[in-house]
PDB file of N, CA and C in Angstrom:
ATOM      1  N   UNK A   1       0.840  -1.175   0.000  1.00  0.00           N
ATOM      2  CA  UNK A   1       0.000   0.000   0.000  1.00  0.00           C
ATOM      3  C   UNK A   1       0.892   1.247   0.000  1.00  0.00           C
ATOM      4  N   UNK A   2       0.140   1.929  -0.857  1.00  0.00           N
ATOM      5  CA  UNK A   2       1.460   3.304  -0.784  1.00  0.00           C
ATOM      6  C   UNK A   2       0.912   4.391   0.275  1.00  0.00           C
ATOM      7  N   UNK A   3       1.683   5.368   0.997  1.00  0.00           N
ATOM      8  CA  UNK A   3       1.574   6.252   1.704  1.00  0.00           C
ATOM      9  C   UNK A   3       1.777   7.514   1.074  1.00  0.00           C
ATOM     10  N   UNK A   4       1.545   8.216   2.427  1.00  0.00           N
ATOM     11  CA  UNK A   4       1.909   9.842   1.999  1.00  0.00           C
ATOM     12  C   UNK A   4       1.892  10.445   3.555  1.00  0.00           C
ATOM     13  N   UNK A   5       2.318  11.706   2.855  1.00  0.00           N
ATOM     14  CA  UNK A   5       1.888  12.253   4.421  1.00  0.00           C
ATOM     15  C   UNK A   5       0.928  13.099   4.611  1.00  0.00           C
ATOM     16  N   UNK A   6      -0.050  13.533   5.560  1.00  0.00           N
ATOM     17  CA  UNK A   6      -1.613  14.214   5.579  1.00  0.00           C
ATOM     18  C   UNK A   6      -1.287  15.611   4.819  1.00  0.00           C
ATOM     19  N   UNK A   7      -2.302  16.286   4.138  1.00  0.00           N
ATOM     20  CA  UNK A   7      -2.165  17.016   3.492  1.00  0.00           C
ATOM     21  C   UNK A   7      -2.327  18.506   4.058  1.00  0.00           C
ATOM     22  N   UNK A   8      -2.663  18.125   5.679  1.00  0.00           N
ATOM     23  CA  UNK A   8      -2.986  19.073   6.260  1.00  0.00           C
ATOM     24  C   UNK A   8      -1.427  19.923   6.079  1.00  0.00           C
ATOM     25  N   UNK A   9      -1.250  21.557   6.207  1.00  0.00           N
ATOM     26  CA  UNK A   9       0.029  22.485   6.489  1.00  0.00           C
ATOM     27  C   UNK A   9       0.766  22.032   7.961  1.00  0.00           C
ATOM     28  N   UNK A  10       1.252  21.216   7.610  1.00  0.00           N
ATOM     29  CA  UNK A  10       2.444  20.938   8.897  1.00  0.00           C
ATOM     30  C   UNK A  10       2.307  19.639   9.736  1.00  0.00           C
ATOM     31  N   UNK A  11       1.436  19.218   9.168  1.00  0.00           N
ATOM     32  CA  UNK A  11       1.441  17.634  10.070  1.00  0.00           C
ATOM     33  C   UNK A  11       2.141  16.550   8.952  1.00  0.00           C
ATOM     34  N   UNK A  12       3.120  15.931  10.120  1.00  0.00           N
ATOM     35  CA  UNK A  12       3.574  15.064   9.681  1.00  0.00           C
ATOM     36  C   UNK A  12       3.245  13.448   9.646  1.00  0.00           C
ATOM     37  N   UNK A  13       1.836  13.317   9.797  1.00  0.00           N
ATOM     38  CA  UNK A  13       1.327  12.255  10.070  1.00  0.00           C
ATOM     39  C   UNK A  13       1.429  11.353   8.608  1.00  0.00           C
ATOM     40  N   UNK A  14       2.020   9.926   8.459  1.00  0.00           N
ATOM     41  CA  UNK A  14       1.341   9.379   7.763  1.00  0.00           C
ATOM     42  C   UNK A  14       0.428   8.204   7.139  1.00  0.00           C
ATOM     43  N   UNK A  15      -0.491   8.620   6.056  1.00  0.00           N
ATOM     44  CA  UNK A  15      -1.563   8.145   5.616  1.00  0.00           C
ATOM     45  C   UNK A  15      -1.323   7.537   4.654  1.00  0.00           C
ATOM     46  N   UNK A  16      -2.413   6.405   3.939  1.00  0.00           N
ATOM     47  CA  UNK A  16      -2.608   5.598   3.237  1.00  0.00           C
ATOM     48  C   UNK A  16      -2.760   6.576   1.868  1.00  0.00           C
ATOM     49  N   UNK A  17      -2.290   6.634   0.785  1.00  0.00           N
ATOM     50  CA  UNK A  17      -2.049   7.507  -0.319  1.00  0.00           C
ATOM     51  C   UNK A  17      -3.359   7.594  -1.050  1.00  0.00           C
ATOM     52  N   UNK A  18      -4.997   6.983  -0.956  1.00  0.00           N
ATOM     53  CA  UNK A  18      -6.018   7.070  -1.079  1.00  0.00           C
ATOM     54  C   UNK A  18      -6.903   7.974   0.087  1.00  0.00           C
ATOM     55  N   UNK A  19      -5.790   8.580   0.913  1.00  0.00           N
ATOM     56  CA  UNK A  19      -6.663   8.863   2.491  1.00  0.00           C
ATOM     57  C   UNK A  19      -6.666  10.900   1.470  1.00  0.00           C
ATOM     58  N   UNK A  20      -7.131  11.558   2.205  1.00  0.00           N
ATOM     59  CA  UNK A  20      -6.823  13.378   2.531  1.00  0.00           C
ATOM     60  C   UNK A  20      -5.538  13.166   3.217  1.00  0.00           C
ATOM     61  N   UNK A  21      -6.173  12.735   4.307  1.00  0.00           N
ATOM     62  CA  UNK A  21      -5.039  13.208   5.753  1.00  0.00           C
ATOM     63  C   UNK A  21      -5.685  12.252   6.247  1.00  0.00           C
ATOM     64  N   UNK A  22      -5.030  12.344   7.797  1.00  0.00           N
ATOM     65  CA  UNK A  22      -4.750  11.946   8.993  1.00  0.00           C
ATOM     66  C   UNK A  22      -6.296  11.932   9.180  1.00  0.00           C
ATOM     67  N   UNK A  23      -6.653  11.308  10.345  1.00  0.00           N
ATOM     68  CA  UNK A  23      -8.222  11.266  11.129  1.00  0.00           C
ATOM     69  C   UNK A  23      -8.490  12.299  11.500  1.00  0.00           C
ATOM     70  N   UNK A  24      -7.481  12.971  12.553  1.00  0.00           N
ATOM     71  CA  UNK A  24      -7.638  13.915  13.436  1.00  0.00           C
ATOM     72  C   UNK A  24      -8.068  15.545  11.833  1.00  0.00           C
ATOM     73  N   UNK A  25      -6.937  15.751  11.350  1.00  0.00           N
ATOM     74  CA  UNK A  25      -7.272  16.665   9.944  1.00  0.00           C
ATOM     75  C   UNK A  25      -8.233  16.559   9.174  1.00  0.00           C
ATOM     76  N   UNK A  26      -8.506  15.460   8.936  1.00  0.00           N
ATOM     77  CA  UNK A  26      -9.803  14.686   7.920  1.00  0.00           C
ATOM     78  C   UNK A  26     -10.956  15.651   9.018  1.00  0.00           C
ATOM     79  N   UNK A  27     -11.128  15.230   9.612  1.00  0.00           N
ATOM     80  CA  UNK A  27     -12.510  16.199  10.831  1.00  0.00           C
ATOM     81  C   UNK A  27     -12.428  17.115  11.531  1.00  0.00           C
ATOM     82  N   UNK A  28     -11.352  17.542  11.158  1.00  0.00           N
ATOM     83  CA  UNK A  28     -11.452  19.645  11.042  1.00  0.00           C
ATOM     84  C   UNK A  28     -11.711  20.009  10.401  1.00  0.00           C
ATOM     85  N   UNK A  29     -11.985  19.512   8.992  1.00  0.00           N
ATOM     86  CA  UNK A  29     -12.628  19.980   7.446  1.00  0.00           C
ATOM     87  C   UNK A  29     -13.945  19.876   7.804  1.00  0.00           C
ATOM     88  N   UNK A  30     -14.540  20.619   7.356  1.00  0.00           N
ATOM     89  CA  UNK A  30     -16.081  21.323   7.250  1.00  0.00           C
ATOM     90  C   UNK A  30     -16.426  19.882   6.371  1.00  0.00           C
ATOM     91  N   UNK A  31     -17.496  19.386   6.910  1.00  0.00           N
ATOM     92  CA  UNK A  31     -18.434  18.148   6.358  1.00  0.00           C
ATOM     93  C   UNK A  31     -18.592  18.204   4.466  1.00  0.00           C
ATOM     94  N   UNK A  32     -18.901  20.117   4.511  1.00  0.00           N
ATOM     95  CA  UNK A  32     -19.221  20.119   3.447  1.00  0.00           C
ATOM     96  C   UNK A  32     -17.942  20.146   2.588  1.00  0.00           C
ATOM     97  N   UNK A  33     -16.456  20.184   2.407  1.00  0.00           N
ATOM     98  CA  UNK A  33     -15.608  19.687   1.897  1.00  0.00           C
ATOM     99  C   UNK A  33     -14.936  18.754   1.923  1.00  0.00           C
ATOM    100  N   UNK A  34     -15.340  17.773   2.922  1.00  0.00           N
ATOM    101  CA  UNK A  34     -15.387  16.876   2.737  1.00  0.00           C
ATOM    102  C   UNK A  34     -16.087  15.561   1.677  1.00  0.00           C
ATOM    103  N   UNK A  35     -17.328  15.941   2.143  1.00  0.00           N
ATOM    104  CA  UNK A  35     -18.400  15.659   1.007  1.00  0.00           C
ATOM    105  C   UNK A  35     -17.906  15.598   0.000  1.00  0.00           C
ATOM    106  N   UNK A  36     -17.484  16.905  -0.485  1.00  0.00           N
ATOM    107  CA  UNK A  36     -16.632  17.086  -2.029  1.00  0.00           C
ATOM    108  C   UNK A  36     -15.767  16.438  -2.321  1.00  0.00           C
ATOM    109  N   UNK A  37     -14.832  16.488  -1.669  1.00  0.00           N
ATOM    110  CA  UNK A  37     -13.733  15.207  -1.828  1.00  0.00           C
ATOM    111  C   UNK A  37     -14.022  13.715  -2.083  1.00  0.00           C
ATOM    112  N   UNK A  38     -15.202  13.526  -1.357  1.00  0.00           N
ATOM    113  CA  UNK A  38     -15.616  12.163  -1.400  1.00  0.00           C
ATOM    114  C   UNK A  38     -16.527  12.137  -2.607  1.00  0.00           C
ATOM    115  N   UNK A  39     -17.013  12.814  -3.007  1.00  0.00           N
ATOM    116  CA  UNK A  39     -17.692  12.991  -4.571  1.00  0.00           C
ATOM    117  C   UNK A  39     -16.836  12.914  -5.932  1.00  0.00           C
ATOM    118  N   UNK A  40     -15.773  13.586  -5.237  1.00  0.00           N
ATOM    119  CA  UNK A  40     -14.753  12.988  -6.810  1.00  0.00           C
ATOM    120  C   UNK A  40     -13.929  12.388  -6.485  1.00  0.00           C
ATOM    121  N   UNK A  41     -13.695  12.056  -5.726  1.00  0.00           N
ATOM    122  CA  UNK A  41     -12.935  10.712  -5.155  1.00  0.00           C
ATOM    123  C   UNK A  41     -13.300   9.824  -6.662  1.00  0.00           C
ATOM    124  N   UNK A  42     -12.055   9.141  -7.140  1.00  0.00           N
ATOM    125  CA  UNK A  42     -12.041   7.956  -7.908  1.00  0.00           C
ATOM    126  C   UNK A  42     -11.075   6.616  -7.434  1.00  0.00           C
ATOM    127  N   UNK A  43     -11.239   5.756  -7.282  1.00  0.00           N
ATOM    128  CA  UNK A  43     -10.631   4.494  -7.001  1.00  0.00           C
ATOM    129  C   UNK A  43      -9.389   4.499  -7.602  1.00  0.00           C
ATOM    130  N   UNK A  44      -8.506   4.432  -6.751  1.00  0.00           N
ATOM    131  CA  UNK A  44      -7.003   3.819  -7.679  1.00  0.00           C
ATOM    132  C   UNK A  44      -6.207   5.467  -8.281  1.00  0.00           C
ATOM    133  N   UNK A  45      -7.197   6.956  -7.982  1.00  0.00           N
ATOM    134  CA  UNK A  45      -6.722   7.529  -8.438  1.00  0.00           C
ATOM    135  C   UNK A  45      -4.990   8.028  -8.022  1.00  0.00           C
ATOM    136  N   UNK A  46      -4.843   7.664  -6.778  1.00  0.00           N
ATOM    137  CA  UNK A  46      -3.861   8.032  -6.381  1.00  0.00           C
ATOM    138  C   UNK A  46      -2.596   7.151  -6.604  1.00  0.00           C
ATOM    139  N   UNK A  47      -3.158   5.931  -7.699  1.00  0.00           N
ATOM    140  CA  UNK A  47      -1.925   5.148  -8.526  1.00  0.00           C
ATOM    141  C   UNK A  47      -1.527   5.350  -9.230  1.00  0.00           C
ATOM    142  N   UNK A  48      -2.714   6.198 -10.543  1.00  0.00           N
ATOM    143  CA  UNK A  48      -2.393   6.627 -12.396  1.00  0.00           C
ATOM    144  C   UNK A  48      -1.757   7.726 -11.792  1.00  0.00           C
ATOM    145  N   UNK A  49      -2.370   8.773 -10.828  1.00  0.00           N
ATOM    146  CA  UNK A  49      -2.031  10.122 -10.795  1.00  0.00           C
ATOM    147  C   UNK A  49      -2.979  11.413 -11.554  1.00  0.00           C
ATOM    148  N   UNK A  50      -3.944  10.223 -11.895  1.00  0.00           N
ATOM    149  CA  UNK A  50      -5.255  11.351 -12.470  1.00  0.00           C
ATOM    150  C   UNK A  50      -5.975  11.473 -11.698  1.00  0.00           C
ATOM    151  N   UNK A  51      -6.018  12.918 -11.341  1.00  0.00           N
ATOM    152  CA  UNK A  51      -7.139  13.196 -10.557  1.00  0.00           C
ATOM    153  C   UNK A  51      -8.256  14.106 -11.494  1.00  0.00           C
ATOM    154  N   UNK A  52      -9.451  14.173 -11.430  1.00  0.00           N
ATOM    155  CA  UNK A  52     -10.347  14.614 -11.625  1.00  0.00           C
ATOM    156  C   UNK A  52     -10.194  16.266 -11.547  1.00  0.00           C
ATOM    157  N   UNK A  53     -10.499  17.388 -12.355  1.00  0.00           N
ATOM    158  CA  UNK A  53     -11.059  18.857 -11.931  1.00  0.00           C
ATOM    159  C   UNK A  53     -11.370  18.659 -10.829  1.00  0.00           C
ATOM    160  N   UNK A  54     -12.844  18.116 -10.160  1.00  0.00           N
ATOM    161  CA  UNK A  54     -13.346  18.477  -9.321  1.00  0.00           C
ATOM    162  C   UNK A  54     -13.103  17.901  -7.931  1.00  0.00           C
ATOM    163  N   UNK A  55     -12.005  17.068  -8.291  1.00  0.00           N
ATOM    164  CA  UNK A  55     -11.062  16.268  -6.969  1.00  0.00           C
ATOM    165  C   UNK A  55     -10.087  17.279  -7.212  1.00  0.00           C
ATOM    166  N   UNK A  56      -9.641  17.709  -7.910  1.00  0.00           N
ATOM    167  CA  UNK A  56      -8.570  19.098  -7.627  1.00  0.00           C
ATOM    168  C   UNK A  56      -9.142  20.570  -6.750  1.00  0.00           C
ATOM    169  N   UNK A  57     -10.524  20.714  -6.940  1.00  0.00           N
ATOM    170  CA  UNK A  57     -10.851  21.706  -6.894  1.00  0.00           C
ATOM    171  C   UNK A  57     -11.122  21.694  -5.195  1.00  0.00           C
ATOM    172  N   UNK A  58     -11.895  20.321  -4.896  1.00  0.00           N
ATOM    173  CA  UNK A  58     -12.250  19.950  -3.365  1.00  0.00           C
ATOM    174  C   UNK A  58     -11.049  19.941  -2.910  1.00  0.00           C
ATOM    175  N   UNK A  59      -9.473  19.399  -3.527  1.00  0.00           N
ATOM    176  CA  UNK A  59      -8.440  19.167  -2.681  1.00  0.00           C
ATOM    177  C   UNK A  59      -8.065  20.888  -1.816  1.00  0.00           C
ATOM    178  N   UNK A  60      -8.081  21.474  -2.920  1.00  0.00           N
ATOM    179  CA  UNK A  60      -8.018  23.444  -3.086  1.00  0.00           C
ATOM    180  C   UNK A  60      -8.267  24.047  -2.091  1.00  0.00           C
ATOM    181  N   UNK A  61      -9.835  23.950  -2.275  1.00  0.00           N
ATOM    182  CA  UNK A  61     -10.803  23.948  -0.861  1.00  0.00           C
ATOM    183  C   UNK A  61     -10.158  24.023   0.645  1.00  0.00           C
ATOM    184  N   UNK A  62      -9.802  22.456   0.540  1.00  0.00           N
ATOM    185  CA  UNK A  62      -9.229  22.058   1.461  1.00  0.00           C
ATOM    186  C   UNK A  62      -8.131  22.464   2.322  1.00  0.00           C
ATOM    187  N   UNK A  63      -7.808  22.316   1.501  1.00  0.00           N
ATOM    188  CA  UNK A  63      -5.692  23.053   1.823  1.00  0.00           C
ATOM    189  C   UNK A  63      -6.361  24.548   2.079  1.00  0.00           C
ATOM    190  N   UNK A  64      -7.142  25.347   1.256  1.00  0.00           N
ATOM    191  CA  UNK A  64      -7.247  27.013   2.478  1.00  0.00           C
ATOM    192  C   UNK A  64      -7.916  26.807   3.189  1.00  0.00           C
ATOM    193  N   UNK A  65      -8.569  25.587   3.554  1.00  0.00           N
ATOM    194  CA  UNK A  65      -9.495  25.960   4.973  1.00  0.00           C
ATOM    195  C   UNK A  65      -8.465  25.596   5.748  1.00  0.00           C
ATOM    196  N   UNK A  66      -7.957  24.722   5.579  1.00  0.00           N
ATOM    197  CA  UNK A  66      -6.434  23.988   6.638  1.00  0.00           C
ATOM    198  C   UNK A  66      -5.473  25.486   6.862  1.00  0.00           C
ATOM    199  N   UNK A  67      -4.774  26.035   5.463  1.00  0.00           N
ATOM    200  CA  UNK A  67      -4.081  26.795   6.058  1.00  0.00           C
ATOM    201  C   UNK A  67      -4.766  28.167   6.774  1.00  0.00           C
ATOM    202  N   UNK A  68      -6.212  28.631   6.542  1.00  0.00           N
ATOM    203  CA  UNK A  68      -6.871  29.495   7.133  1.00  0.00           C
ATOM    204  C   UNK A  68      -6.759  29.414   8.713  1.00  0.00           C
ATOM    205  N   UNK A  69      -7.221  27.996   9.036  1.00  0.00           N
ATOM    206  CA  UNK A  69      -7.581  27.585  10.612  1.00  0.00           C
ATOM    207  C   UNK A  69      -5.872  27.870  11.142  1.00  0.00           C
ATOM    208  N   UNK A  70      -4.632  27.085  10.413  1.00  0.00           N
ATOM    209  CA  UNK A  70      -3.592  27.456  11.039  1.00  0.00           C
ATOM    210  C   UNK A  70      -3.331  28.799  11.440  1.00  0.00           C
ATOM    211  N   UNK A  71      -3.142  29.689  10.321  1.00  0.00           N
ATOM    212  CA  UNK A  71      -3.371  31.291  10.464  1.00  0.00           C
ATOM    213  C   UNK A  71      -4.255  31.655  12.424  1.00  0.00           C
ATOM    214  N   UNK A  72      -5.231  31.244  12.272  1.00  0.00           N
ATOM    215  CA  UNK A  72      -6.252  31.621  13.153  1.00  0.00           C
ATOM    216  C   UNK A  72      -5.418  30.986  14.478  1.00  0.00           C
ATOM    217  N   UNK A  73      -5.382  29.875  14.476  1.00  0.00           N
ATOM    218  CA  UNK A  73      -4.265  29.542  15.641  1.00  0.00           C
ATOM    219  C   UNK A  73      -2.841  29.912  15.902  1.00  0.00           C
ATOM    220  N   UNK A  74      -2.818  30.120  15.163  1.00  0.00           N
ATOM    221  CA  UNK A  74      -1.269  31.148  15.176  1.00  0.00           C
ATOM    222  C   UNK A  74      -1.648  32.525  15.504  1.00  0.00           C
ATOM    223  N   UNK A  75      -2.539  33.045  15.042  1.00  0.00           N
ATOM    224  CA  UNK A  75      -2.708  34.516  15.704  1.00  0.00           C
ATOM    225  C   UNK A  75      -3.385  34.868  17.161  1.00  0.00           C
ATOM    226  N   UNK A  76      -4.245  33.135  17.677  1.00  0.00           N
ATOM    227  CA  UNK A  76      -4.689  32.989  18.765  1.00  0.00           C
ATOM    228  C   UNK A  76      -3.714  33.066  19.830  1.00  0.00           C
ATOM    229  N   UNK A  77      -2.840  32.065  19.669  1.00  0.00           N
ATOM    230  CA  UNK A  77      -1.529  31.537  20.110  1.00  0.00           C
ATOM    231  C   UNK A  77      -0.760  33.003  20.665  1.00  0.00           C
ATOM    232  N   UNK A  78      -0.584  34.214  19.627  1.00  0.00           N
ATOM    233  CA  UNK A  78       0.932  34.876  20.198  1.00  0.00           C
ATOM    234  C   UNK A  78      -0.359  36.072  20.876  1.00  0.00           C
ATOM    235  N   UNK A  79      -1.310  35.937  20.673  1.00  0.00           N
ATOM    236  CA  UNK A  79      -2.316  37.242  21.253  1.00  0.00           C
ATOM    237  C   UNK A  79      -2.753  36.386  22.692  1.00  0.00           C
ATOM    238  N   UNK A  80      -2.696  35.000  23.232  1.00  0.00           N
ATOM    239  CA  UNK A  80      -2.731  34.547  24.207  1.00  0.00           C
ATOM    240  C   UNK A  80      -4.249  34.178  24.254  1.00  0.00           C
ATOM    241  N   UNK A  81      -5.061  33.982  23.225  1.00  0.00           N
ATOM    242  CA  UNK A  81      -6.273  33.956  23.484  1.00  0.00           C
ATOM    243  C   UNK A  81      -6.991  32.388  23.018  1.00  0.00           C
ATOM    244  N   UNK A  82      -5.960  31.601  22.725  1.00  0.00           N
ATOM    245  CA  UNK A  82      -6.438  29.965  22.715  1.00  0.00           C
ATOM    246  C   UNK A  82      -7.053  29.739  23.874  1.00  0.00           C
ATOM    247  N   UNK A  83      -8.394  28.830  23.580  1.00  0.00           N
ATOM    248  CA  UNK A  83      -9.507  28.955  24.254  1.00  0.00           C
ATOM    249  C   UNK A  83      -8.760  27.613  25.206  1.00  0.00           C
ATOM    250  N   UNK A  84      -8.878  27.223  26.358  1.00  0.00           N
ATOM    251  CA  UNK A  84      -8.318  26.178  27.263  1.00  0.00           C
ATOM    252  C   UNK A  84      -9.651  25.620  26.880  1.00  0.00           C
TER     253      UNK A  84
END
């Protein structure tokens, strides 16, 4: 089985090369891009290396909501206001 590592910005976790990411990353994504992903999801795509437009477009998605939320924790973080 081939791997990778999660696609989330900075985790080094790794996943099964058919996965997004990691568990924990996979369900910080909003249901509804998720959804998407799983809509153009194709079998085996991550063997040819063809991915679909609209598996590119959900991956897209993805990666700025990931690096958005980092942003947001990083600016939580040095302003001291991460919620305990």
């Amino acid at each position: 089985m081939k791997t990778r590592r999660c696609c989330w910005p900075g985790c080094g976790a790794v996943v099964p090369a058919s996965m997004w990411g990691c568990k924990a990353h996979w369900f910080r994504l909003p249901k509804s891009i998720r959804d998407r992903i799983w809509a153009a999801y194709r079998r085996g795509q991550e063997e040819d290396g063809s991915f679909s437009p609209r598996y590119a477009e959900a991956f897209k998605a993805a990666r700025e909501f990931a690096l958005k939320a980092n942003a947001v924790e990083a600016q939580e973080q040095t302003q001291g206001t991460l919620p305990i």
